[in-house]
Protein backbone atom coordinates (compact mmCIF):
# COMPACT_ATOMS: atom_id res chain seq x y z
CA UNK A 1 3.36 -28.05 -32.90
CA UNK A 2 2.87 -24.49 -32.80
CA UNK A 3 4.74 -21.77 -31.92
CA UNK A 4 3.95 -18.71 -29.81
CA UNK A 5 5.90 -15.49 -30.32
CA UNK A 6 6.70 -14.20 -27.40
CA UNK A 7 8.17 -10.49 -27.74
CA UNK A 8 9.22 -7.78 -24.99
CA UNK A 9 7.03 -4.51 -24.36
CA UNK A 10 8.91 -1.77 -25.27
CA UNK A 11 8.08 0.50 -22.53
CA UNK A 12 5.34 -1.07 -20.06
CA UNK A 13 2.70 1.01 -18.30
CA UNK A 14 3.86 2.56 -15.67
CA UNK A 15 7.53 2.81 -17.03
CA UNK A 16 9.31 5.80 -18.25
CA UNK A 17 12.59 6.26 -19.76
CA UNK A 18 14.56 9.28 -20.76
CA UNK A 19 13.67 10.75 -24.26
CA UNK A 20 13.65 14.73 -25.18
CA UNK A 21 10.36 15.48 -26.13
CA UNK A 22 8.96 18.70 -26.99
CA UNK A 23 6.31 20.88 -24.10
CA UNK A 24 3.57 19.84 -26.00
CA UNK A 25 4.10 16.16 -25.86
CA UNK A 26 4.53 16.24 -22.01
CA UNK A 27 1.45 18.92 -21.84
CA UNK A 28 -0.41 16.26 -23.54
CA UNK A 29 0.85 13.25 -22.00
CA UNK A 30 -0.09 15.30 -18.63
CA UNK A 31 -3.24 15.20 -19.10
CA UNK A 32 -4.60 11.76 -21.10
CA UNK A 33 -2.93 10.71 -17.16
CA UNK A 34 -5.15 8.78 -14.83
CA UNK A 35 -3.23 10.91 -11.85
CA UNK A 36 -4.82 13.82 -13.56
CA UNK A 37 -8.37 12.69 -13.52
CA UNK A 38 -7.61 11.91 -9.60
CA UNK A 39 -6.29 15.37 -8.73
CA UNK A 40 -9.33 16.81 -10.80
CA UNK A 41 -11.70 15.02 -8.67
CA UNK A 42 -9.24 15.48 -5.11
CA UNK A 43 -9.55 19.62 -5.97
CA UNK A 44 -13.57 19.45 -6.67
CA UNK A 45 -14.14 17.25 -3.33
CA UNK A 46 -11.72 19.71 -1.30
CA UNK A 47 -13.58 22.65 -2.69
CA UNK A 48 -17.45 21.01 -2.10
CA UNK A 49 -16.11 19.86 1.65
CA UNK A 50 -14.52 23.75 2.23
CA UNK A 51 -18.26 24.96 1.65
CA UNK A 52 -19.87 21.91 3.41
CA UNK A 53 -18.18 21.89 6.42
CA UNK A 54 -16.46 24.62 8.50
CA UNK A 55 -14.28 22.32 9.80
CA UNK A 56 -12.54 20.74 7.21
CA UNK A 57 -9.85 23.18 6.22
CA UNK A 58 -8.68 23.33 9.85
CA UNK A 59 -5.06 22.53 10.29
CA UNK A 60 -6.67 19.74 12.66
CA UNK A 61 -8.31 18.14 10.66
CA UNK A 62 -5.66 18.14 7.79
CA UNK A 63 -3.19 16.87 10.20
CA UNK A 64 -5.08 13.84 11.10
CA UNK A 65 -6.02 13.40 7.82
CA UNK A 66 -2.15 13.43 6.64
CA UNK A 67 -1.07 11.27 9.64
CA UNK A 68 -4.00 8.71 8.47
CA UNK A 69 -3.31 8.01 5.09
CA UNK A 70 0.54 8.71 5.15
CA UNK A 71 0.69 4.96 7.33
CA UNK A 72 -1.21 3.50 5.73
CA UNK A 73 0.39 4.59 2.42
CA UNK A 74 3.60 3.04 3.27
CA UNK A 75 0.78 -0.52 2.68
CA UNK A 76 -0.14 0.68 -0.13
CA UNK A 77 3.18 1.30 -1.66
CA UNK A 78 4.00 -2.41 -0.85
CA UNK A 79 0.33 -3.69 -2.85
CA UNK A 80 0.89 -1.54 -5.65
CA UNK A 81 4.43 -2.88 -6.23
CA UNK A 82 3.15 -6.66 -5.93
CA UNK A 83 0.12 -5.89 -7.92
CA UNK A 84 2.23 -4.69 -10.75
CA UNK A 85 4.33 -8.08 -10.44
CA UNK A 86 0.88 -9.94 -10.47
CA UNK A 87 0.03 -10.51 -7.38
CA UNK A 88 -1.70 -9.95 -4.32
CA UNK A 89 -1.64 -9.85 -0.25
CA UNK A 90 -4.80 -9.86 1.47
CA UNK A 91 -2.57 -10.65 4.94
CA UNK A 92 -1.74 -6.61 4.95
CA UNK A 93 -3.64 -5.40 8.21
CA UNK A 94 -3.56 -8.80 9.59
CA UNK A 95 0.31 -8.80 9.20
CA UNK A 96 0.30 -4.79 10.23
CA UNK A 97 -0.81 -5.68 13.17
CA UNK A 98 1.29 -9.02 13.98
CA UNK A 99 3.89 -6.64 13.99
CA UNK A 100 2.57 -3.94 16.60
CA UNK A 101 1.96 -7.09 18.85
CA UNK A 102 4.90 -9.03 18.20
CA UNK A 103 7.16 -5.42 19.20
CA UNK A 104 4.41 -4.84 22.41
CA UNK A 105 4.82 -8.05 23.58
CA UNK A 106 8.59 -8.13 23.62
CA UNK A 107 9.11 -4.77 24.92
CA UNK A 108 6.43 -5.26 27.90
CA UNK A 109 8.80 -9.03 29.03
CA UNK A 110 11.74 -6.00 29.09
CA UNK A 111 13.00 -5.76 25.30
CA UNK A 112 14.48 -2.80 24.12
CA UNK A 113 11.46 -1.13 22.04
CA UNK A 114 13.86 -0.51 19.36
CA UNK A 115 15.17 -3.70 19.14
CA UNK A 116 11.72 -5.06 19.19
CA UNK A 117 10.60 -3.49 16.52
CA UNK A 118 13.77 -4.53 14.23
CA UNK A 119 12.48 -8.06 15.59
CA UNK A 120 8.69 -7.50 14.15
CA UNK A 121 9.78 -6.57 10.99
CA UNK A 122 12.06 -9.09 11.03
CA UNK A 123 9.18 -11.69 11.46
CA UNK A 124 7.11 -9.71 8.88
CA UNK A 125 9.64 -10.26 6.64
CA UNK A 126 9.73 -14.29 7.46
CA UNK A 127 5.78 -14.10 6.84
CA UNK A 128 6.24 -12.30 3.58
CA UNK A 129 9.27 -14.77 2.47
CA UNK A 130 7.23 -17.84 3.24
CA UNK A 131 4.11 -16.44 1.14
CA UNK A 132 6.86 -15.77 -1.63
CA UNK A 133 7.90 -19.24 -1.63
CA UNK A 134 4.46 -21.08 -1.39
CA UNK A 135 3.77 -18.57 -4.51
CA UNK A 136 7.00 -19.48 -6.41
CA UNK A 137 7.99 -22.94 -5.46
CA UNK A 138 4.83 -25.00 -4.45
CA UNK A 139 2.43 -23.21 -7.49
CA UNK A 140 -0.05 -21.78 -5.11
CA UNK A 141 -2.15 -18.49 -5.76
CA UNK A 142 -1.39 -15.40 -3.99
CA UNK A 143 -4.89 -15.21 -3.05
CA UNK A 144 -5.13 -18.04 -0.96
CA UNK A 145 -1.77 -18.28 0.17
CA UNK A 146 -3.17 -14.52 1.64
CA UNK A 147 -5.82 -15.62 3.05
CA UNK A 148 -4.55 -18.16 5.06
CA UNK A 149 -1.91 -15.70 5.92
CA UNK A 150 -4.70 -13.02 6.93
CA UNK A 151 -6.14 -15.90 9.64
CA UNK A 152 -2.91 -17.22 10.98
CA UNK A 153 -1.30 -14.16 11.25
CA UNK A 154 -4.91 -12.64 13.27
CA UNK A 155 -5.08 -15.30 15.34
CA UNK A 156 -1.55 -14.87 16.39
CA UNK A 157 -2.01 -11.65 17.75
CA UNK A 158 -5.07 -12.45 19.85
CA UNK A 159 -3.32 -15.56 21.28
CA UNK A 160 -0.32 -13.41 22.43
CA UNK A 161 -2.82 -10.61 23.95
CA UNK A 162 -5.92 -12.91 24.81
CA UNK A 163 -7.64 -10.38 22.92
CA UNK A 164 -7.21 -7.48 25.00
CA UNK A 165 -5.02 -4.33 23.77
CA UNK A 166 -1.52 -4.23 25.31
CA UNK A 167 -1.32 -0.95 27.04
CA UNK A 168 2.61 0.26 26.39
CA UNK A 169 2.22 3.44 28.79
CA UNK A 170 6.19 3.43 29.57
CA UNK A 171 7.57 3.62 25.92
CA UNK A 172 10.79 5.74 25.86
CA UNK A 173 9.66 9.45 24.48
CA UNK A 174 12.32 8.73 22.05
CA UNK A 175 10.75 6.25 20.30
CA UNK A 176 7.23 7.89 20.42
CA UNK A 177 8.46 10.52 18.96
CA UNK A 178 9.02 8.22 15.82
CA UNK A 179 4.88 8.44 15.87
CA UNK A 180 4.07 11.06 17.89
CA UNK A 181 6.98 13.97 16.72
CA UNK A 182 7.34 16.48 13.69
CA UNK A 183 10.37 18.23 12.76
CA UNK A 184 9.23 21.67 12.61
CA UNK A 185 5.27 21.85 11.58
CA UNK A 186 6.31 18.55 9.70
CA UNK A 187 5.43 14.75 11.58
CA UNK A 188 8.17 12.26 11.41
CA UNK A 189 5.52 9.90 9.98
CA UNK A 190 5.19 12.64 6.68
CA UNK A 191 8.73 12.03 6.44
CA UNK A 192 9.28 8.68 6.77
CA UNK A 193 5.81 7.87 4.43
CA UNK A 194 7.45 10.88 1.95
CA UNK A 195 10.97 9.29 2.16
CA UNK A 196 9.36 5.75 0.94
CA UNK A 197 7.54 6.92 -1.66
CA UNK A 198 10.23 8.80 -3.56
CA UNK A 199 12.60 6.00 -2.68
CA UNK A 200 10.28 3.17 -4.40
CA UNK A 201 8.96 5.50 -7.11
CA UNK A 202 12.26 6.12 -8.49
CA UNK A 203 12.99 2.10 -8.08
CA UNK A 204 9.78 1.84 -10.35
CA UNK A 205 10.27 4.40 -13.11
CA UNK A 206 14.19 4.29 -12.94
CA UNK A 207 16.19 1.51 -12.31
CA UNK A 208 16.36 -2.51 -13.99
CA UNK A 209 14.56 -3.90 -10.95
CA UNK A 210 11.68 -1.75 -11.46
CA UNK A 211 11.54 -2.44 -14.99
CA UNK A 212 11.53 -6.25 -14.56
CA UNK A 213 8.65 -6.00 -12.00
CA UNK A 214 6.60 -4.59 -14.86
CA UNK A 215 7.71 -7.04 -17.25
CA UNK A 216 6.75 -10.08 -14.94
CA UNK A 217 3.41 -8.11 -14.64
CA UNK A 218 2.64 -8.11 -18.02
CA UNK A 219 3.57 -11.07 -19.21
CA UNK A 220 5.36 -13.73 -17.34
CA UNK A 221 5.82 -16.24 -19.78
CA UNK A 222 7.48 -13.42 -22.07
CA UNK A 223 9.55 -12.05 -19.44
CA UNK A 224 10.87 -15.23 -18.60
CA UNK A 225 11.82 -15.95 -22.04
CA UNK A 226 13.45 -12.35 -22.54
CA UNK A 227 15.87 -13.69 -19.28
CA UNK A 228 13.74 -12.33 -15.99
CA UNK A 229 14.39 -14.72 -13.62
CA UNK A 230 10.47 -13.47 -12.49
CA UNK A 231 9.94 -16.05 -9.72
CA UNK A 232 12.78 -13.76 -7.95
CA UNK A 233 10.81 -10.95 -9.14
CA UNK A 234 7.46 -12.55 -7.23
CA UNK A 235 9.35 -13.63 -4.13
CA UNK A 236 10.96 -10.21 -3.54
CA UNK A 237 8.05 -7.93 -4.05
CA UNK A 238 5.95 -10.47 -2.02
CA UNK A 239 8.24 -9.94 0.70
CA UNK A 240 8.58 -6.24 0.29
CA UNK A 241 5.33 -5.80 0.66
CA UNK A 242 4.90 -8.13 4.10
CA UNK A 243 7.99 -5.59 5.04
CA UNK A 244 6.52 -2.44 4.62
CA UNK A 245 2.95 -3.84 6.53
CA UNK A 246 5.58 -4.21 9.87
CA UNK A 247 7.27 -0.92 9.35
CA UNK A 248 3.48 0.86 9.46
CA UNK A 249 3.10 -1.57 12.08
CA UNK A 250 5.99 0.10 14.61
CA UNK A 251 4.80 3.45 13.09
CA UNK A 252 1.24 2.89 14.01
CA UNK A 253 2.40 1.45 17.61
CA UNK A 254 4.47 4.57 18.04
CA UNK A 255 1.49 7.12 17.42
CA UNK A 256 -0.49 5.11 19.68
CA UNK A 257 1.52 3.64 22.60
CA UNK A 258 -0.60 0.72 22.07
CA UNK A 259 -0.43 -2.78 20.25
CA UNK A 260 -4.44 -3.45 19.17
CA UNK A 261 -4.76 -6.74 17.94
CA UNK A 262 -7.88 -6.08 15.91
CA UNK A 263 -6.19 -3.47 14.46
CA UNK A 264 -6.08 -3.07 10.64
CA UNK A 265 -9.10 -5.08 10.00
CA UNK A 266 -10.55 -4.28 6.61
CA UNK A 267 -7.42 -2.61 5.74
CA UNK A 268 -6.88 -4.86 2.64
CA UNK A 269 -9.92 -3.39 1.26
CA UNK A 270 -8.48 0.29 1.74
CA UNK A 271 -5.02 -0.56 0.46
CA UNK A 272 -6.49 -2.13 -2.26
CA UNK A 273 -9.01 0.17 -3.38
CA UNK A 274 -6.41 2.83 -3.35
CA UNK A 275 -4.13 0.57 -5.50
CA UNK A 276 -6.45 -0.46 -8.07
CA UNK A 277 -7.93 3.78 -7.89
CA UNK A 278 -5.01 5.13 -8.79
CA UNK A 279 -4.11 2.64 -11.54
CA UNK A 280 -2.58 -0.38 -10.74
CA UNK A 281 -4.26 -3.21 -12.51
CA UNK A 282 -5.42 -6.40 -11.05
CA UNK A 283 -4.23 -8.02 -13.83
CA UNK A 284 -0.51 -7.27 -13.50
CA UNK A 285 1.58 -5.43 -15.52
CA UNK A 286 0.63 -1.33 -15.17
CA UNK A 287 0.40 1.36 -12.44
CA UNK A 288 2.39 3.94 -10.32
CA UNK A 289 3.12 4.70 -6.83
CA UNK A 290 1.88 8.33 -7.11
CA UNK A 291 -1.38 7.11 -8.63
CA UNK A 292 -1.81 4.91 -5.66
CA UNK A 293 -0.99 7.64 -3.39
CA UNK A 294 -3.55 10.33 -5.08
CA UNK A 295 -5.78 7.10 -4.76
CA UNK A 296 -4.90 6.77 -1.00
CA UNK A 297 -5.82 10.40 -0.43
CA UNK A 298 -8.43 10.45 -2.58
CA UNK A 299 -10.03 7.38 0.42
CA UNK A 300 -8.39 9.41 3.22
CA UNK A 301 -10.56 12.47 2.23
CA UNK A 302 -13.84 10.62 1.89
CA UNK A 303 -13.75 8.79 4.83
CA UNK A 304 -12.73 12.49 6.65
CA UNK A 305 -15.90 14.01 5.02
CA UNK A 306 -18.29 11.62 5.64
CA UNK A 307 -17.72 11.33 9.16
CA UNK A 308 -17.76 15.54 9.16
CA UNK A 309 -21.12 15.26 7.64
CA UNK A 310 -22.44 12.72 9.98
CA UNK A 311 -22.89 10.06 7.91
CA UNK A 312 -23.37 6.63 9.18
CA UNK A 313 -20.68 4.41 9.49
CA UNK A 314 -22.65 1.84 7.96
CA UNK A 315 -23.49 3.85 4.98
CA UNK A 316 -19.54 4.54 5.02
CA UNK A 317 -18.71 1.21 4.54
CA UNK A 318 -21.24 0.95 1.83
CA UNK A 319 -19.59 4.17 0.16
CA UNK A 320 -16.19 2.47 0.06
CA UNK A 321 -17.46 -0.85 -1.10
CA UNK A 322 -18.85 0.84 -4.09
CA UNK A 323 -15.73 2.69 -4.78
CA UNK A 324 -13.87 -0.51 -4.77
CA UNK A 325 -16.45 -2.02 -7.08
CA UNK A 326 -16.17 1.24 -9.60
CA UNK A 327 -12.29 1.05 -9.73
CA UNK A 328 -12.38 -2.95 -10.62
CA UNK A 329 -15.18 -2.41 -12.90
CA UNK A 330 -12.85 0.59 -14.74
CA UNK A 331 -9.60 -1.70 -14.32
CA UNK A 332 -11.41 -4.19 -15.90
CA UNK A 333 -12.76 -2.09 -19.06
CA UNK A 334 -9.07 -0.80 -19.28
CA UNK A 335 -7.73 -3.87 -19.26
CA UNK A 336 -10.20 -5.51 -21.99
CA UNK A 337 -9.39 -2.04 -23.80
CA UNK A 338 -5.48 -2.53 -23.07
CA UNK A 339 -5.68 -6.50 -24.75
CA UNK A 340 -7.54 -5.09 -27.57
């Protein structure tokens, strides 16, 4: 009978832990860092796009840009966190969008819109919690449990709406100025997006919890062993990441005064491209939410100057296929790399 050693990563990718180190080592470390590459090739798009078109510097433009990718960040905060435990949700703009209808729906039969919305997320949560356990108790994959997710949940919200948008025209201006409202030059949604970044960045690179969600990652036999109780770690960043989809869902429904329910199709592919761009690795284990975020803008600004220069949105889609396909194929040869 053999036996396999099974030992615990000192310090897993993506994990950082206090240590005095000199300038140089940090100077170094700075720049061997994948978030380097992506702010290298952010500032060389920015500067091509200034000179290509005359409207892409405009404070416009930059604002809709910002209010794009800062909702749909909050997603991809959620996938990078259950991509670094191992998994994955392909439900995310089905679910996104359960939640604008699920609010919509209440608030239009006379439900408080605040109170509707804790409601959708509430249910978003239930979704992500019964993924969690079909993950963790019955032995399914994430993938299809997702998938099934991604055509309940879609079907759901054109049952409740027959297909047709639900027009909410009488939403309070207090609660569209969740979507809608800045505080000073700055949107509420910058905030909110800014406030759950640095909130689940520090959980990541600071705190047990964040530590053990790498660990599970990278090796869940091992982290088991070492005393992870990792199915928790599964279920919980399975749910978290069902959560965040209905919080973007209320923020999106806010901006809009509308619940679409064929919203966030082929938003998986987005959240995940960003994901696996800025680092997190299909394969568990490594990544970090500012990677994901560069990674989100990195989309945000692509998609912003392709439709500047006129490009077809068919050739779009093509553009951001290929992108995914180029960040697997380099997750991949990092990964082989990595084992090596």
């Amino acid at each position: 009978m053999s036996h396999e050693v099974l030992t615990e990563p000192s310090a897993p990718v993506g994990w950082t832990a206090d240590r005095r180190r000199g300038p140089a080592h940090y100077t170094g470390r700075f720049i061997k860092m994948r978030e380097t590459g992506l702010l290298s090739i952010l500032l060389v798009l920015v500067i091509a796009m200034t000179f290509a078109s005359p409207h892409f510097m405009t404070w416009t433009n930059m604002r809709v840009m910002a209010m794009a990718f800062a909702v749909e960040g909050i997603v991809v905060v959620g996938m990078t966190i259950l991509l670094i435990s191992g998994g994955i949700d392909l439900s995310v703009g089905s679910v996104t969008a359960l939640a604008m209808v699920v609010s919509g729906w209440l608030f239009l039969r006379g439900v408080d819109p605040w109170v509707a919305s804790v409601i959708a997320i509430a249910a978003t949560v239930a979704i992500g919690a019964i993924m969690g356990l079909l993950v963790t108790r019955v032995g399914l994959h994430h993938f299809i449990v997702s998938l099934s997710v991604m055509v309940i949940a879609r079907g759901l919200c054109l049952l409740a709406t027959g297909g047709r948008p639900l027009g909410l025209y009488t939403l309070p201006a207090s609660f569209k100025a969740v979507g809608q409202g800045s505080v000073g030059p700055i949107p509420v949604v910058i905030i909110a997006f800014v406030a759950v970044v640095a909130a689940f960045d520090f959980m990541l690179r600071r705190t047990t919890a964040g530590r053990k969600v790498f660990y599970t990652g990278s090796n869940e036999r091992a982290a088991a062993y070492s005393g992870i109780r990792t199915k928790r770690v599964v279920f919980a960043t399975t749910t978290l990441c069902a959560a965040l989809c209905g919080v973007a869902g209320i923020l999106y429904m806010a901006r809009f005064g509308s619940a679409q329910p064929t919203f966030g199709v082929g938003m998986e592919l987005n959240v995940i491209a960003a994901a696996v761009i800025g680092g997190a690795s299909l394969s568990g284990g490594s990544g970090t939410i500012l990677g994901a975020i560069l990674g989100t803008i990195l989309l945000s600004v692509v998609s912003s100057s392709l439709a500047l220069l006129d490009v077809s949105v068919y050739w779009q889609d093509i553009i951001r296929g290929s992108i995914l396909l180029a960040a697997v194929v380099v997750d991949h040869y990092l990964t082989r790399r990595r084992v090596r």
